[in-house]
N, C-alpha and C. Protein backbone atom coordinates (compact mmCIF):
# COMPACT_ATOMS: atom_id res chain seq x y z
N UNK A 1 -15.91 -17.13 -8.97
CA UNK A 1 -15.75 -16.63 -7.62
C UNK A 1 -14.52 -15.75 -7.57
N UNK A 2 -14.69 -14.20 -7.12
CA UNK A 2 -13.32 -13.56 -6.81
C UNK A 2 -12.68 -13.75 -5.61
N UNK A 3 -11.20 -13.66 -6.02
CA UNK A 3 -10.32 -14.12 -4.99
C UNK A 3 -10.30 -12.82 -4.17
N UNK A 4 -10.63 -12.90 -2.53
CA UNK A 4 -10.66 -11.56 -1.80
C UNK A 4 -8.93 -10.86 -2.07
N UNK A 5 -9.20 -9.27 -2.01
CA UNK A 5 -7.98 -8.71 -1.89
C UNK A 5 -7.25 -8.83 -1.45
N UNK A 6 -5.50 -8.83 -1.99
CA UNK A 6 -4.50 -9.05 -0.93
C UNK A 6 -4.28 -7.64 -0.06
N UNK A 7 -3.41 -8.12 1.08
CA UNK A 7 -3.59 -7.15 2.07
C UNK A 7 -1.55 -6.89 2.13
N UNK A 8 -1.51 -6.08 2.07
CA UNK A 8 -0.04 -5.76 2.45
C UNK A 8 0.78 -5.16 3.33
N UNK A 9 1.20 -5.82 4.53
CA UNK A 9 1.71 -4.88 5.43
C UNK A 9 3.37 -4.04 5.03
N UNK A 10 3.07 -2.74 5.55
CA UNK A 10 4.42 -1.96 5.12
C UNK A 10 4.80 -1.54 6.52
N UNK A 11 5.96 -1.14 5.75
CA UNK A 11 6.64 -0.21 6.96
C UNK A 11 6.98 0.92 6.65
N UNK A 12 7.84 1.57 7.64
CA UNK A 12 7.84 3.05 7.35
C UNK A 12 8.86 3.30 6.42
N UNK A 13 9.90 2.18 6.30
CA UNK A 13 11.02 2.26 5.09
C UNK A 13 10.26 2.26 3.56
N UNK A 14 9.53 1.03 3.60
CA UNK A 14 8.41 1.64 2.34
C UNK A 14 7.69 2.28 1.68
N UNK A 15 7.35 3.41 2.71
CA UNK A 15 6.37 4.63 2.62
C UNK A 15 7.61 5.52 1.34
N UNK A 16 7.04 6.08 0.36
CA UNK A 16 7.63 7.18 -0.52
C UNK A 16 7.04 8.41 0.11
N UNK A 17 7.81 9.28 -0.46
CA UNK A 17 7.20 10.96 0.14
C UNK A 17 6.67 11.19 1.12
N UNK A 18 5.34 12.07 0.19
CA UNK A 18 4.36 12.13 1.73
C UNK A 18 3.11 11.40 2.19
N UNK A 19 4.33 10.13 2.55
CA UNK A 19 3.43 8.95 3.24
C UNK A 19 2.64 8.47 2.53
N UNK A 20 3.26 7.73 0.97
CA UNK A 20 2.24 6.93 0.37
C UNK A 20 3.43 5.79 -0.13
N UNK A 21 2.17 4.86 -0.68
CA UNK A 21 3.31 3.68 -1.12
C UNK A 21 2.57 3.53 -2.20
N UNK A 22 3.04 2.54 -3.54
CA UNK A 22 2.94 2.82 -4.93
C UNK A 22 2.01 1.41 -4.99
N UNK A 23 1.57 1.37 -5.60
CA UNK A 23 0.62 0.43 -6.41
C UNK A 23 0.43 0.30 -7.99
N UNK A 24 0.78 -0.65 -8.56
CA UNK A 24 1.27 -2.10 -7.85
C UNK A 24 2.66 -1.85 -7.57
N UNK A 25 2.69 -2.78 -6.55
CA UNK A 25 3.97 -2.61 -5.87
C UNK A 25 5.09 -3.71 -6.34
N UNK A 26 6.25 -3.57 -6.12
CA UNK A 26 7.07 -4.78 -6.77
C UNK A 26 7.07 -6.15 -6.51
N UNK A 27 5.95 -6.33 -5.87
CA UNK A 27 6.09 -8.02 -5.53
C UNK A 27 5.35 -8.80 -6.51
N UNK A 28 4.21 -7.69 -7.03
CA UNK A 28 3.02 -8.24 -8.14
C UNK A 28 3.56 -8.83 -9.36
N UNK A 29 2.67 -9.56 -9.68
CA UNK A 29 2.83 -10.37 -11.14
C UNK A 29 2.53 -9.28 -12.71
N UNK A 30 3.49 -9.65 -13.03
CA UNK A 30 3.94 -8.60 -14.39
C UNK A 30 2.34 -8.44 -14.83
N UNK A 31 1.45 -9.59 -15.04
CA UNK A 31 0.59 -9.61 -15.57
C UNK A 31 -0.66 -8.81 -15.08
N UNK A 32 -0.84 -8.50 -13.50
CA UNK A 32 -1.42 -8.00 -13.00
C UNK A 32 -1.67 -6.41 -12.73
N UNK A 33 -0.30 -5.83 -13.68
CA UNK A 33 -0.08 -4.32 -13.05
C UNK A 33 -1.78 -3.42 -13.98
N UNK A 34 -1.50 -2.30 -13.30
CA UNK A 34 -2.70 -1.73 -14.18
C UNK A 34 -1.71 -0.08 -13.30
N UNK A 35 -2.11 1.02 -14.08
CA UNK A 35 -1.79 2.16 -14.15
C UNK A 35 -1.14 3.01 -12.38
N UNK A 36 0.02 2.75 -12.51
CA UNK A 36 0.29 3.41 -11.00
C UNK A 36 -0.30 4.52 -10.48
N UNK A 37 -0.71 4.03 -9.08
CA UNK A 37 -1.61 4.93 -8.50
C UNK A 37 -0.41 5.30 -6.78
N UNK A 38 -0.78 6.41 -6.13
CA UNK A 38 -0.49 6.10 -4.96
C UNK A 38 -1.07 6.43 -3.70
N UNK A 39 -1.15 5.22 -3.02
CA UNK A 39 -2.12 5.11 -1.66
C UNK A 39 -1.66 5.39 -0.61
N UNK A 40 -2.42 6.54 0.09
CA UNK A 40 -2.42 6.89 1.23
C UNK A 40 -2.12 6.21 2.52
N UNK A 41 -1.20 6.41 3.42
CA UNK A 41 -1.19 5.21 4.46
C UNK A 41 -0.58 5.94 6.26
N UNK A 42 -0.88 6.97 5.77
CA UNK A 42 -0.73 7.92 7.09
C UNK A 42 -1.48 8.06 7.57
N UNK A 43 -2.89 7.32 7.66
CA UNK A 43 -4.25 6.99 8.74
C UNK A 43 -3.63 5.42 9.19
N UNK A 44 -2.88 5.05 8.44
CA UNK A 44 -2.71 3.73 9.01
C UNK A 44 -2.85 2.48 8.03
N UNK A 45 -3.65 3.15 7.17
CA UNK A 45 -4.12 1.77 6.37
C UNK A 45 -4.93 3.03 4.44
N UNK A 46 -4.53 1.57 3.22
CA UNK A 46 -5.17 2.34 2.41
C UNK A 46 -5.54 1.49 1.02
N UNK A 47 -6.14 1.34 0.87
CA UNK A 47 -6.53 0.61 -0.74
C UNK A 47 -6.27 1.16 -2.47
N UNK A 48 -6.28 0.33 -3.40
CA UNK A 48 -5.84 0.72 -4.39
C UNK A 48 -7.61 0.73 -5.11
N UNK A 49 -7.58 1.54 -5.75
CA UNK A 49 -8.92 1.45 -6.52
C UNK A 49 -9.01 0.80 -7.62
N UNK A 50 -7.96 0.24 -8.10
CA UNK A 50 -7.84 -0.99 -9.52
C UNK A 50 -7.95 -1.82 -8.74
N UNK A 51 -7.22 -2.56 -7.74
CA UNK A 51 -7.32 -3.86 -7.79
C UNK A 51 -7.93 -4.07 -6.59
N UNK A 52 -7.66 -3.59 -5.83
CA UNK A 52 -8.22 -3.31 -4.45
C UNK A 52 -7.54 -4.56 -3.37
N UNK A 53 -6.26 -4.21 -3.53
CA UNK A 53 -4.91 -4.10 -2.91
C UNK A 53 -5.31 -3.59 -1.25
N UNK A 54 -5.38 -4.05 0.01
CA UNK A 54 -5.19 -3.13 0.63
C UNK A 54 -3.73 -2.59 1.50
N UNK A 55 -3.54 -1.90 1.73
CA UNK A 55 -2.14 -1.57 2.20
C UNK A 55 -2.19 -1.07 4.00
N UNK A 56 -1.44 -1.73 4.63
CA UNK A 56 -1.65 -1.54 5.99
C UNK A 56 -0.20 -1.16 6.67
N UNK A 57 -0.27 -0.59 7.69
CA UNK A 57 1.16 0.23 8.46
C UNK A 57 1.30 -1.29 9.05
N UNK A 58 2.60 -1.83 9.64
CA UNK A 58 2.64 -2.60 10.10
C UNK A 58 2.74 -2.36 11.86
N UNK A 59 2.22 -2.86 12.73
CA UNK A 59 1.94 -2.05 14.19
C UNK A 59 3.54 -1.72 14.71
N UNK A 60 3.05 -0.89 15.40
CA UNK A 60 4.35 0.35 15.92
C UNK A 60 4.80 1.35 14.88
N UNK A 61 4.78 1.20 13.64
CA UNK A 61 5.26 1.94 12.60
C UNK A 61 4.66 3.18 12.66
N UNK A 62 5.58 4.31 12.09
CA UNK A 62 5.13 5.74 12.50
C UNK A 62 5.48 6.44 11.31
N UNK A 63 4.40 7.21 10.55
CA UNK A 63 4.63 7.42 9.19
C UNK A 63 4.84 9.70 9.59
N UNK A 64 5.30 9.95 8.96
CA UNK A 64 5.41 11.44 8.75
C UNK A 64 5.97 12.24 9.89
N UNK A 65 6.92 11.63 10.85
CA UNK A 65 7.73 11.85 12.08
C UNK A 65 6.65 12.20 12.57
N UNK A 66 5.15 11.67 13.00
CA UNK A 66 4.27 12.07 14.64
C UNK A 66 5.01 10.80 15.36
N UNK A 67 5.23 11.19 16.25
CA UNK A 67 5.80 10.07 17.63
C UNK A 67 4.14 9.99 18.62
């Protein structure tokens, strides 16, 4: 049985560049990493296609200065 994806809320301090955050991210288990990718999260929300990680804005958070 697979264990459903973890879900990760970020914030806007986490976001790199332009509005993505890295996968895997530093909380993961050494054993788990697989080839850095980076996910989109300036719709709000975004998944990793290895592990299928999903990554979510945390509410109120405002990514790429839109107010």
């Amino acid at each position: 049985m697979s264990k459903a994806p973890a879900v990760v809320e970020v914030t806007a301090h986490d976001v790199q560049g332009p509005g993505v955050v890295a996968c895997p991210n530093p909380k993961m288990p050494l054993w788990s990493n697989h080839p850095r990718v980076f996910i989109d999260v300036t719709h709000g929300e975004g998944k990793c296609p290895y592990c299928g990680t999903e990554y979510k804005l945390k509410a109120g958070e405002v990514v790429g200065g839109h107010h």
